[in-house]
C-alpha atoms as a PDB file:
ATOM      1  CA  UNK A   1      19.264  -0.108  12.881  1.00  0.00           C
ATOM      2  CA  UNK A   2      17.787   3.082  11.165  1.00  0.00           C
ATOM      3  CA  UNK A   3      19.668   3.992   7.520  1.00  0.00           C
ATOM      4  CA  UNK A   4      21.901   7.082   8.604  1.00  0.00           C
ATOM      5  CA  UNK A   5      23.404   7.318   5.452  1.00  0.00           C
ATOM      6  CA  UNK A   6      20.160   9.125   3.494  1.00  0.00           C
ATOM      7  CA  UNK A   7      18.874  13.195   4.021  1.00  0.00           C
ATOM      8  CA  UNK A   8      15.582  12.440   5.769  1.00  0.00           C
ATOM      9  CA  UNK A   9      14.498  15.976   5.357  1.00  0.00           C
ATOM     10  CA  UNK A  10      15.055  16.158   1.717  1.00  0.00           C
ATOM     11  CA  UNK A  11      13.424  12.859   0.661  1.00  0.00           C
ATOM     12  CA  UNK A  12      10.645  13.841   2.416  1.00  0.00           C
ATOM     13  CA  UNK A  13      10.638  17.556   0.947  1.00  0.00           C
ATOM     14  CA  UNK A  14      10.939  16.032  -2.731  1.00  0.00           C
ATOM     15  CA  UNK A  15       7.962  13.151  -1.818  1.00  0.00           C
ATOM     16  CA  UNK A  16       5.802  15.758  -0.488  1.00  0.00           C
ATOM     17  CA  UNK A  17       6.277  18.179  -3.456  1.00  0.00           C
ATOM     18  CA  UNK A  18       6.280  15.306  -5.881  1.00  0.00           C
ATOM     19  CA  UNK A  19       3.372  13.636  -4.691  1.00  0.00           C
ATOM     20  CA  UNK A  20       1.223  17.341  -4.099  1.00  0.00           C
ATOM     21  CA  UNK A  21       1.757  17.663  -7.823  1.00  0.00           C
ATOM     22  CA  UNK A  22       0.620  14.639  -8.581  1.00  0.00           C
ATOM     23  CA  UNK A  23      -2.531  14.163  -6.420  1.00  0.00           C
ATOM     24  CA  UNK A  24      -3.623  18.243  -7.662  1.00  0.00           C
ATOM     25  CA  UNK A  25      -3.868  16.819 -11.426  1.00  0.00           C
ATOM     26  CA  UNK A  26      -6.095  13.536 -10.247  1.00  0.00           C
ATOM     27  CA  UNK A  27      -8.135  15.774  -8.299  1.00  0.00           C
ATOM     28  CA  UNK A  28      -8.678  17.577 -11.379  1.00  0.00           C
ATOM     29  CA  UNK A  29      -9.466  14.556 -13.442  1.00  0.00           C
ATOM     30  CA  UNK A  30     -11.377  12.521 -11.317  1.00  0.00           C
ATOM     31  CA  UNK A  31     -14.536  13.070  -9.069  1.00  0.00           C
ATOM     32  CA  UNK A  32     -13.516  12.072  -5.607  1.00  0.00           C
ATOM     33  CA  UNK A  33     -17.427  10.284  -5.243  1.00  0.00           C
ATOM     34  CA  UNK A  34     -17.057   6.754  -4.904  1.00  0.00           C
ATOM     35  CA  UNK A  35     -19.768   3.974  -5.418  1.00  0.00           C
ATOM     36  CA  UNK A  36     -21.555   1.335  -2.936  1.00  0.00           C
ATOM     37  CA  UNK A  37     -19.674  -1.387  -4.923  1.00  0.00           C
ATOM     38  CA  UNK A  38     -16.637  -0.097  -3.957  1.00  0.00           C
ATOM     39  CA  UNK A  39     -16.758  -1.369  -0.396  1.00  0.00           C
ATOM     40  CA  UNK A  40     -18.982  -3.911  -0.802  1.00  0.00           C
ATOM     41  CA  UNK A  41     -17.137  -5.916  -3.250  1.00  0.00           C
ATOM     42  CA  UNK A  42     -15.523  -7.162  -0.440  1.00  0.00           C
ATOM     43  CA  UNK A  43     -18.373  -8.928   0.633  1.00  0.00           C
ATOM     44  CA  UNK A  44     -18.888 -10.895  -2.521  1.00  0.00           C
ATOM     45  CA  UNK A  45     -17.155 -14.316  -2.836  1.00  0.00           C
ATOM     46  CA  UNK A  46     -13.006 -13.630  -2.451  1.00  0.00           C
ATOM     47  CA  UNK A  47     -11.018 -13.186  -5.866  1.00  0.00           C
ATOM     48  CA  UNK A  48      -7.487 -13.984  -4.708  1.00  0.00           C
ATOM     49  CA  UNK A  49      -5.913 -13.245  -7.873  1.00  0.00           C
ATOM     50  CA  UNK A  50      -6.551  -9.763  -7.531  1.00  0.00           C
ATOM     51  CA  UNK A  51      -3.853  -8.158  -4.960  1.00  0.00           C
ATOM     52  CA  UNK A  52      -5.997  -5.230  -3.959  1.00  0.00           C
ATOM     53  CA  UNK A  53      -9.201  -7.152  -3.035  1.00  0.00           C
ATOM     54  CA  UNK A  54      -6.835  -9.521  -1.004  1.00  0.00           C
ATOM     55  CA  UNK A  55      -4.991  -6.738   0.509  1.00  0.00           C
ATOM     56  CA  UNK A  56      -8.297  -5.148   2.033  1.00  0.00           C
ATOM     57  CA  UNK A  57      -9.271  -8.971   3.346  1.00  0.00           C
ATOM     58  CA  UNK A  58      -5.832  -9.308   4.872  1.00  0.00           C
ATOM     59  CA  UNK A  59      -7.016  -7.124   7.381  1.00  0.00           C
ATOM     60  CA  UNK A  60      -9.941  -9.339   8.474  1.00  0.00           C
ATOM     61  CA  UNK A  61     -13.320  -7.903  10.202  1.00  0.00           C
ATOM     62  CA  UNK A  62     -12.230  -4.187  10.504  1.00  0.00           C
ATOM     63  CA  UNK A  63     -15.644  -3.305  12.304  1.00  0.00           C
ATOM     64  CA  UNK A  64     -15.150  -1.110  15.745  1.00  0.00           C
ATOM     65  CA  UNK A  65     -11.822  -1.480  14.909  1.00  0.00           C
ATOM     66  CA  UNK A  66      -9.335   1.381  14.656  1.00  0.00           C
ATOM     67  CA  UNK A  67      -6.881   1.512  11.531  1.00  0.00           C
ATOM     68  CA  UNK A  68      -4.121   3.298  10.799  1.00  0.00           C
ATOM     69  CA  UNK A  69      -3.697   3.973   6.582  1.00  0.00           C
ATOM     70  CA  UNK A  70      -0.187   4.594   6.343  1.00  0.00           C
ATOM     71  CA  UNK A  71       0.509   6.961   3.426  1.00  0.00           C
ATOM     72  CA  UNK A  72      -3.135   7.371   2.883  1.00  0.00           C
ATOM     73  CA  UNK A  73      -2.634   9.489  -0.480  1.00  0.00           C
ATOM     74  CA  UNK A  74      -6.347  10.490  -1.442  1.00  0.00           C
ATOM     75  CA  UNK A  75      -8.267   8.373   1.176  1.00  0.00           C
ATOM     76  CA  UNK A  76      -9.650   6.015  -1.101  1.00  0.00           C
ATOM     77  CA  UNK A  77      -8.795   2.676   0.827  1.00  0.00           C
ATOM     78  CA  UNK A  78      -9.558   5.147   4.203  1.00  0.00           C
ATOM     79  CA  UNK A  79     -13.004   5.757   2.601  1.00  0.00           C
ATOM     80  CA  UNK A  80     -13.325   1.809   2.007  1.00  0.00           C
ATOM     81  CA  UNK A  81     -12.545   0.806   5.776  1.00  0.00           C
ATOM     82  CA  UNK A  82     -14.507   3.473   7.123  1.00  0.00           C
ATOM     83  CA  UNK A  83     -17.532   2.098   4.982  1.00  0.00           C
ATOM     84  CA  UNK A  84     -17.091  -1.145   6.608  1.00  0.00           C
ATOM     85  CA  UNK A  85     -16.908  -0.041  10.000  1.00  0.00           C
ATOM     86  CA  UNK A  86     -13.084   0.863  10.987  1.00  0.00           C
ATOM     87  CA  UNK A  87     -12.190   4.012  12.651  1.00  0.00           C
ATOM     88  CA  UNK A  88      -9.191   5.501  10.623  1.00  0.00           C
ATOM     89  CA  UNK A  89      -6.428   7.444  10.830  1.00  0.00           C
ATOM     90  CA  UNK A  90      -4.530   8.889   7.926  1.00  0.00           C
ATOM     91  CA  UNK A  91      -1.270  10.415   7.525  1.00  0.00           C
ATOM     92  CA  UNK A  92       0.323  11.533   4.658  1.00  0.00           C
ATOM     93  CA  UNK A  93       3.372  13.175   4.129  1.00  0.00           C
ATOM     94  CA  UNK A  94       1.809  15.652   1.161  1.00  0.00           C
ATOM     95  CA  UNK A  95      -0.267  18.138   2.286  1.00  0.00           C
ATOM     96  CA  UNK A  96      -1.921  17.903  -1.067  1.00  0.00           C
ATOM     97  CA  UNK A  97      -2.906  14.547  -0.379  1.00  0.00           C
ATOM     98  CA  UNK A  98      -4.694  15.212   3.082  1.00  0.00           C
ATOM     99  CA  UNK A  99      -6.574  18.254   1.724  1.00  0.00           C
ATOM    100  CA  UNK A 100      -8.505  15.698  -1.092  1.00  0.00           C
ATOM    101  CA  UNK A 101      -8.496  12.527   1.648  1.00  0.00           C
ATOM    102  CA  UNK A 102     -10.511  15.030   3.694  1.00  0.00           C
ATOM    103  CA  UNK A 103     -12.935  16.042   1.183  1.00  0.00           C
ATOM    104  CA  UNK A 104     -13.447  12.869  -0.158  1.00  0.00           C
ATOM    105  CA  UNK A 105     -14.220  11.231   3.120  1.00  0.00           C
ATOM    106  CA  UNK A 106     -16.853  14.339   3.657  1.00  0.00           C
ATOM    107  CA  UNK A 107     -18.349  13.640   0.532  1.00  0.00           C
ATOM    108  CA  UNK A 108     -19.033  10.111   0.704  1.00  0.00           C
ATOM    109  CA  UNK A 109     -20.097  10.497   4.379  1.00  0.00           C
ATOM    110  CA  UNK A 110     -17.431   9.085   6.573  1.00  0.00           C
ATOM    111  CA  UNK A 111     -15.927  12.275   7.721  1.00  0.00           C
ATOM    112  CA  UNK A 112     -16.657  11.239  11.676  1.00  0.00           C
ATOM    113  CA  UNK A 113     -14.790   7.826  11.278  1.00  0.00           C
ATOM    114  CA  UNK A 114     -11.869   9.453   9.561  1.00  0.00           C
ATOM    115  CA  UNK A 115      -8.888  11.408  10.828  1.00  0.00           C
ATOM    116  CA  UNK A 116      -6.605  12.633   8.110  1.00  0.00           C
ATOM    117  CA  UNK A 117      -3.310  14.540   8.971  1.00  0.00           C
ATOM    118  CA  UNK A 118      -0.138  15.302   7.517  1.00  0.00           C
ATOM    119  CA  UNK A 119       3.035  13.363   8.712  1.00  0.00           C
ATOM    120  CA  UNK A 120       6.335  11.996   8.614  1.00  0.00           C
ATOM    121  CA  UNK A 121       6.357   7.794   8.426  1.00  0.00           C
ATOM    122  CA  UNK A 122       9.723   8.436  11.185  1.00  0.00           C
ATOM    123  CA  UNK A 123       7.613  10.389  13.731  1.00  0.00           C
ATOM    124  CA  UNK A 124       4.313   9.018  13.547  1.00  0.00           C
ATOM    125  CA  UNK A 125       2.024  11.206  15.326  1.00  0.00           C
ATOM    126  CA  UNK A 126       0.055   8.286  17.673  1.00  0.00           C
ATOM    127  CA  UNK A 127       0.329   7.106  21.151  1.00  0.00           C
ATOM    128  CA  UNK A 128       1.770   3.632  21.593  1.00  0.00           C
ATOM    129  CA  UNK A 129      -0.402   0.419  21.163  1.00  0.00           C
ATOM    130  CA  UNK A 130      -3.383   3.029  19.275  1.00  0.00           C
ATOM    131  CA  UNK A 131      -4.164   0.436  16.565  1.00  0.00           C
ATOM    132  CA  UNK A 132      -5.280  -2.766  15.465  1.00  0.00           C
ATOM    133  CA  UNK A 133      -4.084  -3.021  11.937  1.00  0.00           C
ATOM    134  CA  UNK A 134      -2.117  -1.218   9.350  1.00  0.00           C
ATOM    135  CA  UNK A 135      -2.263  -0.568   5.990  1.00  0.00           C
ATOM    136  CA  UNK A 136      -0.678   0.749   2.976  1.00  0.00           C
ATOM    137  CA  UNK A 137      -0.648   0.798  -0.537  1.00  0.00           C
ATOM    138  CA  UNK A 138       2.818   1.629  -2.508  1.00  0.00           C
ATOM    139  CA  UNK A 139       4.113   3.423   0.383  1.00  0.00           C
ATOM    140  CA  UNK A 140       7.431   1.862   1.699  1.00  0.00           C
ATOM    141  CA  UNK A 141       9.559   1.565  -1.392  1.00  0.00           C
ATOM    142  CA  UNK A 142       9.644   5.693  -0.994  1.00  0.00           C
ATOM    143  CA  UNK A 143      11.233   5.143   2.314  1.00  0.00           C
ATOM    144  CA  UNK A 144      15.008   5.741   2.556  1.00  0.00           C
ATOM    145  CA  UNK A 145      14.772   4.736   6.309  1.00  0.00           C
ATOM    146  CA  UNK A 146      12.785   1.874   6.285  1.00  0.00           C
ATOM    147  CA  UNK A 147      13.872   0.472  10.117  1.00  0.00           C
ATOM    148  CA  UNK A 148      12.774   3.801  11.492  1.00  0.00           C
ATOM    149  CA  UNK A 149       9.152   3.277  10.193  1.00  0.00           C
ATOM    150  CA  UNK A 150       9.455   0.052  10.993  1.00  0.00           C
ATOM    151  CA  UNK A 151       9.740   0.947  14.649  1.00  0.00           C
ATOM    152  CA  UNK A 152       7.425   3.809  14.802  1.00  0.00           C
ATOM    153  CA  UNK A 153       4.832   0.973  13.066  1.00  0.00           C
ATOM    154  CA  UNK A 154       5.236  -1.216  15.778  1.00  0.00           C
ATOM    155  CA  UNK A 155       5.084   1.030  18.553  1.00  0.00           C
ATOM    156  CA  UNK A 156       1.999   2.104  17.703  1.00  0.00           C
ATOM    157  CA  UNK A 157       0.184  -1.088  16.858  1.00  0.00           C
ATOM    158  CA  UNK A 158      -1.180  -3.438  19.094  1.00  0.00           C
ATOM    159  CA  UNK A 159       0.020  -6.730  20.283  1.00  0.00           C
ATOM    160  CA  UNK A 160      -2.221  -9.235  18.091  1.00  0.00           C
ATOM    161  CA  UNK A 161      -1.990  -6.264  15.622  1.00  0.00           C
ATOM    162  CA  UNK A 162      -1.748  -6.868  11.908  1.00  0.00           C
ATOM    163  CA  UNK A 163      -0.146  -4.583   9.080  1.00  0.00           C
ATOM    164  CA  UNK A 164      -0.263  -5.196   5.325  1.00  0.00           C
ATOM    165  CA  UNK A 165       1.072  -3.509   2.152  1.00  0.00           C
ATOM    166  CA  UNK A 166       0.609  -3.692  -1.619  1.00  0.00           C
ATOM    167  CA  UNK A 167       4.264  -3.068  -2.868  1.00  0.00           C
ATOM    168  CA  UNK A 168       5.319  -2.498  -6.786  1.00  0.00           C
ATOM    169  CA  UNK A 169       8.152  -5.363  -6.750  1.00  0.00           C
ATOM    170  CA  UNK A 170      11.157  -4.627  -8.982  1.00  0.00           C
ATOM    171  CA  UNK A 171      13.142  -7.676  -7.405  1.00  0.00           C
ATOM    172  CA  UNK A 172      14.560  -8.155 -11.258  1.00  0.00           C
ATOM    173  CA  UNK A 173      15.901  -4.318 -12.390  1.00  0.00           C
ATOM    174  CA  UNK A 174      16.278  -6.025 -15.763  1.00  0.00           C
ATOM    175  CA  UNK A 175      13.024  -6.602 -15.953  1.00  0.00           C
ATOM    176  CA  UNK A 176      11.765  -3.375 -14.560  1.00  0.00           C
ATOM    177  CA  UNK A 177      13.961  -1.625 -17.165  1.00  0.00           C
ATOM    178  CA  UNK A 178      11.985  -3.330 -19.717  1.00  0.00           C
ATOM    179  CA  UNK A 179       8.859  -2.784 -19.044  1.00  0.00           C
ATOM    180  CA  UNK A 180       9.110   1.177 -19.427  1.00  0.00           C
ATOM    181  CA  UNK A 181       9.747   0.423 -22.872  1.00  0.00           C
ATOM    182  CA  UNK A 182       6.646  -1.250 -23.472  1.00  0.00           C
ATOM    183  CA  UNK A 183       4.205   1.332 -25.696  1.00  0.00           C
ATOM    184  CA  UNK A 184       0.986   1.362 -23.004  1.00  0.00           C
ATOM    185  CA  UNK A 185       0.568   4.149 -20.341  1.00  0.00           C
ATOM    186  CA  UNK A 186       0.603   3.182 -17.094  1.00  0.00           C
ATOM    187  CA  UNK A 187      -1.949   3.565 -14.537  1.00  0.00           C
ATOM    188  CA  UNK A 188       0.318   4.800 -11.739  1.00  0.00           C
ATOM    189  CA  UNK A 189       1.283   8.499 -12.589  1.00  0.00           C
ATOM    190  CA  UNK A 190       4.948   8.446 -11.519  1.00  0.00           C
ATOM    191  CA  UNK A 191       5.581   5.437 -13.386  1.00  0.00           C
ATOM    192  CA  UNK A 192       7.462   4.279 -15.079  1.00  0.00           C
ATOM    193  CA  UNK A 193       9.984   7.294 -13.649  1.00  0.00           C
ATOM    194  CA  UNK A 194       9.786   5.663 -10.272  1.00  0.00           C
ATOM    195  CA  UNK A 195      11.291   1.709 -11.456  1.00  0.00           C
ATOM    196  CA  UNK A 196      14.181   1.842 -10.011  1.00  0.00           C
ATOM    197  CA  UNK A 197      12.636   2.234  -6.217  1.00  0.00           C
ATOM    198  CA  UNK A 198      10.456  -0.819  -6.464  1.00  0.00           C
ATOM    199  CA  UNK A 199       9.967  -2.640  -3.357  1.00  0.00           C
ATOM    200  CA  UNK A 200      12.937  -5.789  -3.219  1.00  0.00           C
ATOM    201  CA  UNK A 201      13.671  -8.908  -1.258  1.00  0.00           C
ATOM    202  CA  UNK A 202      16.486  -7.034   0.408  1.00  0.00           C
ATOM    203  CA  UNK A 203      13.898  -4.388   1.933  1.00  0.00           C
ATOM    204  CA  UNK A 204      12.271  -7.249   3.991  1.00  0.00           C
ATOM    205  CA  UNK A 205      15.852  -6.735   6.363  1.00  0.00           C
ATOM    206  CA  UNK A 206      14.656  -3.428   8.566  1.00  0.00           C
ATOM    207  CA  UNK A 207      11.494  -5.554   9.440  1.00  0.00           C
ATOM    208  CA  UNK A 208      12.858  -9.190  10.063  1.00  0.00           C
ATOM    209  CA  UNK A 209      13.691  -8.196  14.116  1.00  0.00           C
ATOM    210  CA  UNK A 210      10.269  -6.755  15.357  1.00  0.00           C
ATOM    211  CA  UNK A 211       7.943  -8.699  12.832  1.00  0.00           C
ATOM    212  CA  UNK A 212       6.808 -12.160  11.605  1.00  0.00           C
ATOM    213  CA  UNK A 213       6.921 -11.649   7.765  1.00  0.00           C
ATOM    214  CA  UNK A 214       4.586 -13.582   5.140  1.00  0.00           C
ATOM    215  CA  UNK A 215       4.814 -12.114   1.406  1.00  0.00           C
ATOM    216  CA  UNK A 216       2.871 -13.383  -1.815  1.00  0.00           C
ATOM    217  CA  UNK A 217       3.846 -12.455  -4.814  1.00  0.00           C
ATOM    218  CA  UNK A 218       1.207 -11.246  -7.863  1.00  0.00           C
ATOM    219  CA  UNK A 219       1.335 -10.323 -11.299  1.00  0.00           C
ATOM    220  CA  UNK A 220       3.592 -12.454 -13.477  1.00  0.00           C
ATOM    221  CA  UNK A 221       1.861 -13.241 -16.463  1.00  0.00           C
ATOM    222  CA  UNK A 222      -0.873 -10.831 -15.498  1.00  0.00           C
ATOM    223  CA  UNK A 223       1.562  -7.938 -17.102  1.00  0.00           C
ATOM    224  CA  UNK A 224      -0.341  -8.515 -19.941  1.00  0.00           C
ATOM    225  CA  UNK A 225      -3.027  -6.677 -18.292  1.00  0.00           C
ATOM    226  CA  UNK A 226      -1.647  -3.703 -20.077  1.00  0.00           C
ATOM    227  CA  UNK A 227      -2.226  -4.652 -23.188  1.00  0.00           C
ATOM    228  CA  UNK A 228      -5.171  -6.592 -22.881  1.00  0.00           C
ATOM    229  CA  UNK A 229      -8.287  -5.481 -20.930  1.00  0.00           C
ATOM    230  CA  UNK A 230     -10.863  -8.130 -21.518  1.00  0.00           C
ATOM    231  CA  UNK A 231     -11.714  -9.170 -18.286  1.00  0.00           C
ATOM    232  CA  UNK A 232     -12.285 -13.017 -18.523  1.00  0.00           C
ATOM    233  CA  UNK A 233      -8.189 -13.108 -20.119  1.00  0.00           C
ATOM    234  CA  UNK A 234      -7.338 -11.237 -17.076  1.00  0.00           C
ATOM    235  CA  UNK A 235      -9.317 -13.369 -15.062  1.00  0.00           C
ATOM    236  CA  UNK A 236      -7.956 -16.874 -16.359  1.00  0.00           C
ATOM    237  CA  UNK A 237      -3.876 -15.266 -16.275  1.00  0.00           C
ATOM    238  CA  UNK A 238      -4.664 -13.546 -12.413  1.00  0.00           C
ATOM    239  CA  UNK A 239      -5.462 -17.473 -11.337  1.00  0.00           C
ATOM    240  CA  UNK A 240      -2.623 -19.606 -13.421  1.00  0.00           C
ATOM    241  CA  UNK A 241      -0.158 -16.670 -11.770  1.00  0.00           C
ATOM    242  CA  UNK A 242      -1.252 -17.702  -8.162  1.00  0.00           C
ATOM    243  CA  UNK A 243      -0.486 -21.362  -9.379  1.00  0.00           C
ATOM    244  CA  UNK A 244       2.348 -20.775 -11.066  1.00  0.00           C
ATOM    245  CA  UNK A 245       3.909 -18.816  -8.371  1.00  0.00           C
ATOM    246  CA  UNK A 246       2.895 -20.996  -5.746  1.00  0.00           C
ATOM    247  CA  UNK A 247       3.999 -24.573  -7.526  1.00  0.00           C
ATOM    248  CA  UNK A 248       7.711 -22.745  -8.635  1.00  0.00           C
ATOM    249  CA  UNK A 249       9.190 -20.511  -6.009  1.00  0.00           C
ATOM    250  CA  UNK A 250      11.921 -19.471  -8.567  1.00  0.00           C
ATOM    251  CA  UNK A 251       9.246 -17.606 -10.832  1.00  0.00           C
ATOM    252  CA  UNK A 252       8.753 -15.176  -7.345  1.00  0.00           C
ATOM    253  CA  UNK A 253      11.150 -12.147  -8.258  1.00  0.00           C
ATOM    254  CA  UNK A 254       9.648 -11.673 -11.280  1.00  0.00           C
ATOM    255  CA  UNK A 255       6.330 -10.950  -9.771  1.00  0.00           C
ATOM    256  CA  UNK A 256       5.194  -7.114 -10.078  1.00  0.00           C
ATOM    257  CA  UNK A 257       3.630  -6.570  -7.087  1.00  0.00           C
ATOM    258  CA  UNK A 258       4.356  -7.878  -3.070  1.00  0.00           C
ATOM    259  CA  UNK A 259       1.773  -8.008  -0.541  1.00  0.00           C
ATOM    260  CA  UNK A 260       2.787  -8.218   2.994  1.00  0.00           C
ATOM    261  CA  UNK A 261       1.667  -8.928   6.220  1.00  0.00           C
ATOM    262  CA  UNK A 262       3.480  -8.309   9.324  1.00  0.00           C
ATOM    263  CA  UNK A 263       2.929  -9.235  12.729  1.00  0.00           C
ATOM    264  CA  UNK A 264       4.347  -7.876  15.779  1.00  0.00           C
ATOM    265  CA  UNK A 265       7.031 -10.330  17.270  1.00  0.00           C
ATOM    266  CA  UNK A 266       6.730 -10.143  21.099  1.00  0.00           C
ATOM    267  CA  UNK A 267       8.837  -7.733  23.085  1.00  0.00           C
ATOM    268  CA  UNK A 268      11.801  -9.295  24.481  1.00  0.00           C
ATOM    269  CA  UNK A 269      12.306  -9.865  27.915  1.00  0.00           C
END
């Protein structure tokens, strides 16, 4: 059942201005060129311990395929998929946002096997059954109607279909609280004003009906990350999380970030 209690129109006014703001100063920082290694890294021998290389894999062989990036923000994971052979479509609620996702795809040569556009997650702009996967990166914990999206998702994906997120998990507020105390600046640029929204068990609910749900939970002792940047610590930490989380459930909510993967349950008949 969709969350009536919430203004749709001005969450998604405030996201869109938020987020313009925010993607207009990385534009003006960053060159939006990207590297071979980029999207061939994936290639190379799997490093599950890091949640964005196993977020891309979640998605399997993405060649001929045609994925939707949901929230596609500045195209870089659109940019990635097209690079290995996807044909993607992008939406975006931020204008902003769609404007650099275009002209980085045209730089690095993919503009033919993207489609950028800007959109509401409740109304997505796609016939039914258009896609074979999903994906998205820090996008639902902004939704106040997270059952909508849920059923706009499935609509438009395939049966067999796939969808996977990379969620900042604030399961323990406590904790989340905490950490914006901690003297290192973050690499996300609306944190740490955003900790309260992190992703949570609870937000599983809107999905539980029209999906089959598996989560993993990253980033325990790999916090540290923050304050220490030589790669072979991170390393070592990144693969004594996975076996700490894996061997002691309990440990789970303290994770900072959620992947998930969701698969279509069959319509009822």
């Amino acid at each position: 059942m969709s969350n009536t209690s919430f203004d749709r129109r001005s969450e998604e006014e405030s996201e869109a201005e938020r987020h313009d703001r925010l993607y207009s100063e990385i534009a003006a920082r960053n060159s939006l060129m990207m590297e071979p290694r980029d999207w061939d890294r994936f290639d190379d021998e799997p490093r599950p311990w890091l949640p964005y290389e196993s977020l891309v894999r979640m998605l399997g062989d993405v060649r001929g395929k045609r994925i939707l990036d949901a929230g596609c923000g500045n195209g870089w994971l659109s940019v990635i998929l097209a690079k290995r052979g996807a044909q993607v479509d992008g939406f975006d609620i931020s204008p902003g946002a769609i404007r650099i996702a275009q002209d980085r795809a045209q730089l690095n040569g993919v503009e033919r096997s993207c489609t950028f556009r800007t959109a509401s997650a409740y109304e997505l702009p796609y016939p039914d059954a258009a896609f074979d996967g999903v994906i998205g990166s820090a996008l639902l914990h902004h939704l106040g109607d997270k059952a909508r999206f849920a059923s706009e998702m499935k609509r438009v994906m395939k049966q067999g279909a796939v969808a996977v997120f990379q969620e900042p998990f604030g399961n323990s507020l406590a904790l989340e609280r905490l950490r914006t105390f901690v003297p290192v600046r973050s690499a996300s640029a609306d944190d740490p004003d955003q900790w309260k929204q992190q992703f949570k068990y609870k937000d599983l609910e809107p999905f539980e009906s029209g999906f089959e749900i598996t989560t993993q939970e990253y980033h325990l002792l790999s916090r540290l990350d923050r304050v220490i940047s030589w790669e072979p610590f991170q390393r070592a930490v990144g693969k004594l999380d996975r076996f700490l989380l894996g061997a002691l459930p309990f440990l789970r909510p303290y994770a900072r970030i959620m992947l998930l993967s969701l698969s279509p349950r069959p319509a009822r008949r």
